[in-house]
Protein backbone atom coordinates (compact mmCIF):
# COMPACT_ATOMS: atom_id res chain seq x y z
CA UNK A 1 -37.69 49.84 31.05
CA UNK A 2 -41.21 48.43 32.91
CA UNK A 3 -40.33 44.68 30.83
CA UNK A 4 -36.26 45.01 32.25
CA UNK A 5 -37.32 45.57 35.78
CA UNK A 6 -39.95 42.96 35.92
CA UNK A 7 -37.23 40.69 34.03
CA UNK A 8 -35.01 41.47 37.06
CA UNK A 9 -37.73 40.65 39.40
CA UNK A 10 -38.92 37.63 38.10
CA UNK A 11 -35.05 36.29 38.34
CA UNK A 12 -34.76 37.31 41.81
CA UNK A 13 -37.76 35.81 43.21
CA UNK A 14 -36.61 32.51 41.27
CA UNK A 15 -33.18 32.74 43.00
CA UNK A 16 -35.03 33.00 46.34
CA UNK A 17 -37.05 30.23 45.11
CA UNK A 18 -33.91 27.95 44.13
CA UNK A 19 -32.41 28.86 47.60
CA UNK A 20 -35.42 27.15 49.24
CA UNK A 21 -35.42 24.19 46.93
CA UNK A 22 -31.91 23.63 47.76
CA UNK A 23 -32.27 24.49 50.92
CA UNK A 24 -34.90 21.92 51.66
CA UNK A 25 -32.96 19.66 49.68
CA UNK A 26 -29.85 19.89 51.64
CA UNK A 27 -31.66 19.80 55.46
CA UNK A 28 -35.31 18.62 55.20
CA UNK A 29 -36.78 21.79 56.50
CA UNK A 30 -37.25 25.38 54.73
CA UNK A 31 -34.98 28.43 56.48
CA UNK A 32 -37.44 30.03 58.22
CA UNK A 33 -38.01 30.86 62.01
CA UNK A 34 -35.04 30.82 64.66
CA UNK A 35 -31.76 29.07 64.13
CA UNK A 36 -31.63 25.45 65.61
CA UNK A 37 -28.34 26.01 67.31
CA UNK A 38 -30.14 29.04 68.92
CA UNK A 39 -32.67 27.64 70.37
CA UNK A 40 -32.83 27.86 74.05
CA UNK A 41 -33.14 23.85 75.27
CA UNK A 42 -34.21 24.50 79.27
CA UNK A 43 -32.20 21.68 80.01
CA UNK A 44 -29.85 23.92 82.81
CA UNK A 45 -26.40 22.05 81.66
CA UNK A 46 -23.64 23.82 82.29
CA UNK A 47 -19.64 24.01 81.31
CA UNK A 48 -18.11 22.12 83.65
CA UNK A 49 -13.89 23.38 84.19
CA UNK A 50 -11.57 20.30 84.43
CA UNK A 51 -8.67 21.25 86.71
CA UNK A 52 -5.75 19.36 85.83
């Protein structure tokens, strides 16, 4: 039971392991901290409505 569990374990932390690999692969940087396309950028732009 105690050698199936850690079996399980071990393969789960390599998973998260591949996901970071690939991850970092894919974009450069590892997925942690906020979202880019969340990020608040000060830069007080704003939708402007085109009346047609």
């Amino acid at each position: 039971m105690a050698s199936k569990l850690k079996r399980g374990l071990y393969g789960l932390v390599g998973l998260l392991a591949l996901g970071f690999a690939v991850h970092y692969a894919l974009f450069g940087s590892l997925p942690l901290g906020k979202p880019e396309l969340l990020s608040d950028d000060d830069d007080d732009s704003e939708w402007n409505e085109v009346e047609a």
